[in-house]
C-alpha atoms as a PDB file:
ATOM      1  CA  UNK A   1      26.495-249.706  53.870  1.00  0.00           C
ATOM      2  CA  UNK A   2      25.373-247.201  51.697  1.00  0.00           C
ATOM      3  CA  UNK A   3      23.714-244.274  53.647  1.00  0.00           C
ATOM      4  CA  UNK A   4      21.879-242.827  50.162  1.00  0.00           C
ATOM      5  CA  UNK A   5      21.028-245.154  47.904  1.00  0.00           C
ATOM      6  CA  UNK A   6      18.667-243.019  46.102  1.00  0.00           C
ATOM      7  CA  UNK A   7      20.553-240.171  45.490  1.00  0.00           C
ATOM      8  CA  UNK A   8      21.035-239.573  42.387  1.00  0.00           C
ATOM      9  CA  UNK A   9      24.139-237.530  42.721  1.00  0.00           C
ATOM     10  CA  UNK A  10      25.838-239.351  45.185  1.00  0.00           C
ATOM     11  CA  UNK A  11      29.729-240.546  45.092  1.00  0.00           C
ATOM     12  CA  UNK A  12      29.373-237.529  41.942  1.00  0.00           C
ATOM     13  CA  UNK A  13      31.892-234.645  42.976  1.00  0.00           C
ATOM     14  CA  UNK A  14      30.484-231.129  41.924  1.00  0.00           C
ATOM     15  CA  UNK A  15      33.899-230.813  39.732  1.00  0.00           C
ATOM     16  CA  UNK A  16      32.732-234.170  37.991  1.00  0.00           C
ATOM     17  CA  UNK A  17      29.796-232.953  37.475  1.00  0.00           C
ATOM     18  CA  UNK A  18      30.321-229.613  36.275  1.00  0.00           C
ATOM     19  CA  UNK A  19      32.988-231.292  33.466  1.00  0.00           C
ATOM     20  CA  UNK A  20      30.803-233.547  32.172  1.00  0.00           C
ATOM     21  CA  UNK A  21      27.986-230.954  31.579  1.00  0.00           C
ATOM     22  CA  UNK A  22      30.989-228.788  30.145  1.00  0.00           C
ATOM     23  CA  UNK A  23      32.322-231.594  28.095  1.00  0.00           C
ATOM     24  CA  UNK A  24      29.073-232.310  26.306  1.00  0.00           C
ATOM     25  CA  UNK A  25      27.267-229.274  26.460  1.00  0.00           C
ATOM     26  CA  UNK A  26      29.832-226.355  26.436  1.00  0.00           C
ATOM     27  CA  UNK A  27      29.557-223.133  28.516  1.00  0.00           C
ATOM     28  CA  UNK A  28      27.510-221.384  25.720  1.00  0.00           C
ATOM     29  CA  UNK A  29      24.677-223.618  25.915  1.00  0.00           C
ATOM     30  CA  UNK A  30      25.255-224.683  30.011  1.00  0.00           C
ATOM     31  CA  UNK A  31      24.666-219.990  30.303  1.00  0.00           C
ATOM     32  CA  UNK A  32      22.383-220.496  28.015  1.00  0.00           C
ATOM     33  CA  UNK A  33      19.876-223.065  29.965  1.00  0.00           C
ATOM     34  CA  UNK A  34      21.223-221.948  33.465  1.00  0.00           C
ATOM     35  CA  UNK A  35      21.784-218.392  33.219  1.00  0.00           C
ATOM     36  CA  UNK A  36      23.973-217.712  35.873  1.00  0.00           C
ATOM     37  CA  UNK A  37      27.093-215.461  35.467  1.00  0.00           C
ATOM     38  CA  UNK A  38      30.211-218.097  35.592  1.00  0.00           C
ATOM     39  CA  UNK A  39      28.666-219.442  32.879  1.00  0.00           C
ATOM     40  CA  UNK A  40      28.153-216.320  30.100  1.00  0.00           C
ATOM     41  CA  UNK A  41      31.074-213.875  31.395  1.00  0.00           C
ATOM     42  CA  UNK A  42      34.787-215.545  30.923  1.00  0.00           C
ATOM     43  CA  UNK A  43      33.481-218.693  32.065  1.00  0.00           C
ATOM     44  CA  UNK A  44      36.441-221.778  33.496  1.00  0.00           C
ATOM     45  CA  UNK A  45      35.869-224.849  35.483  1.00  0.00           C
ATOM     46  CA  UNK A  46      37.784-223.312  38.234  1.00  0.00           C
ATOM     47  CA  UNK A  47      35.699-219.714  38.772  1.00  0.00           C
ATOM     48  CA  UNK A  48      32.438-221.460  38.277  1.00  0.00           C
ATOM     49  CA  UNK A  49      33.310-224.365  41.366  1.00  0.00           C
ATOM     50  CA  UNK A  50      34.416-221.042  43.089  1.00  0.00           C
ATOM     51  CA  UNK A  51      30.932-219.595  42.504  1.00  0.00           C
ATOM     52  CA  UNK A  52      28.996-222.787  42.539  1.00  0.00           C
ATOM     53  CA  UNK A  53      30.622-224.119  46.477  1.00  0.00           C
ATOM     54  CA  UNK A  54      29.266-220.595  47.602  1.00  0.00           C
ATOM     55  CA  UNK A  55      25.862-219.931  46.147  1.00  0.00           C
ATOM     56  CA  UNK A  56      23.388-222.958  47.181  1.00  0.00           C
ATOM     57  CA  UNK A  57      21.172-221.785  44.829  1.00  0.00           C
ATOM     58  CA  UNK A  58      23.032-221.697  41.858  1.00  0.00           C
ATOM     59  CA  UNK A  59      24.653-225.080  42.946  1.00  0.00           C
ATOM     60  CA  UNK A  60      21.120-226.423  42.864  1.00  0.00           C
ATOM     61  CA  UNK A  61      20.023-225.254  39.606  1.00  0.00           C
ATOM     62  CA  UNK A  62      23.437-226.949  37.747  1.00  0.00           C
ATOM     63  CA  UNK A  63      22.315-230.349  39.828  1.00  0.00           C
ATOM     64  CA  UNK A  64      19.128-230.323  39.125  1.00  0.00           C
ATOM     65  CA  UNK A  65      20.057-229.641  35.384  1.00  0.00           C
ATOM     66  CA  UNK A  66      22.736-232.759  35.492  1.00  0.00           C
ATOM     67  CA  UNK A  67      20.637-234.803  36.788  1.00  0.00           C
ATOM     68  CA  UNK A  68      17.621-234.042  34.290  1.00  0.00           C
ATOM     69  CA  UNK A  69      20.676-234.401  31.373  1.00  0.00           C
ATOM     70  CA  UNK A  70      22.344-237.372  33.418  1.00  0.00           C
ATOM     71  CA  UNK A  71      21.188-239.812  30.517  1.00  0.00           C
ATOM     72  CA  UNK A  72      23.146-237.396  27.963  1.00  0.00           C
ATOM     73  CA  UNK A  73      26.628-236.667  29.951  1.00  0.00           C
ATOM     74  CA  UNK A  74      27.379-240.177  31.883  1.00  0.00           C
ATOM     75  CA  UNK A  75      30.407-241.566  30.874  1.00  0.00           C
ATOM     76  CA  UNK A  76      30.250-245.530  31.015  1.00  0.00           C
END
């Protein structure tokens, strides 16, 4: 039984997530729209999860922004 049917980011890993926004948008834009260090200074996949699994708040802001871009970064 599924336990959260309406969450939108569930069974969605925050390293999924985080490649698919980098995929389509690139870090440029992603520090650009979420200003948040990992993203504008040296930015990888591996620092930001670093930074992201740490700072709740910053984790929020990149989830809420995947989840408002879901339609754009989902991968059939």
């Amino acid at each position: 039984m599924d336990n959260q049917p309406y969450n939108p980011l569930h069974g969605i890993t925050l390293k999924t997530l985080l490649t698919e926004l980098v995929d389509h948008f690139g870090f440029s834009a992603l520090g650009q729209e979420i200003n948040i260090r990992c993203f504008t200074h040296e930015p990888s996949i591996q620092s930001s999860l670093k930074f992201l699994r740490k700072t709740p708040w910053a984790r929020e802001k990149v989830e809420n922004f995947y989840i408002k871009h879901k339609h754009l970064v989902h991968k059939a």
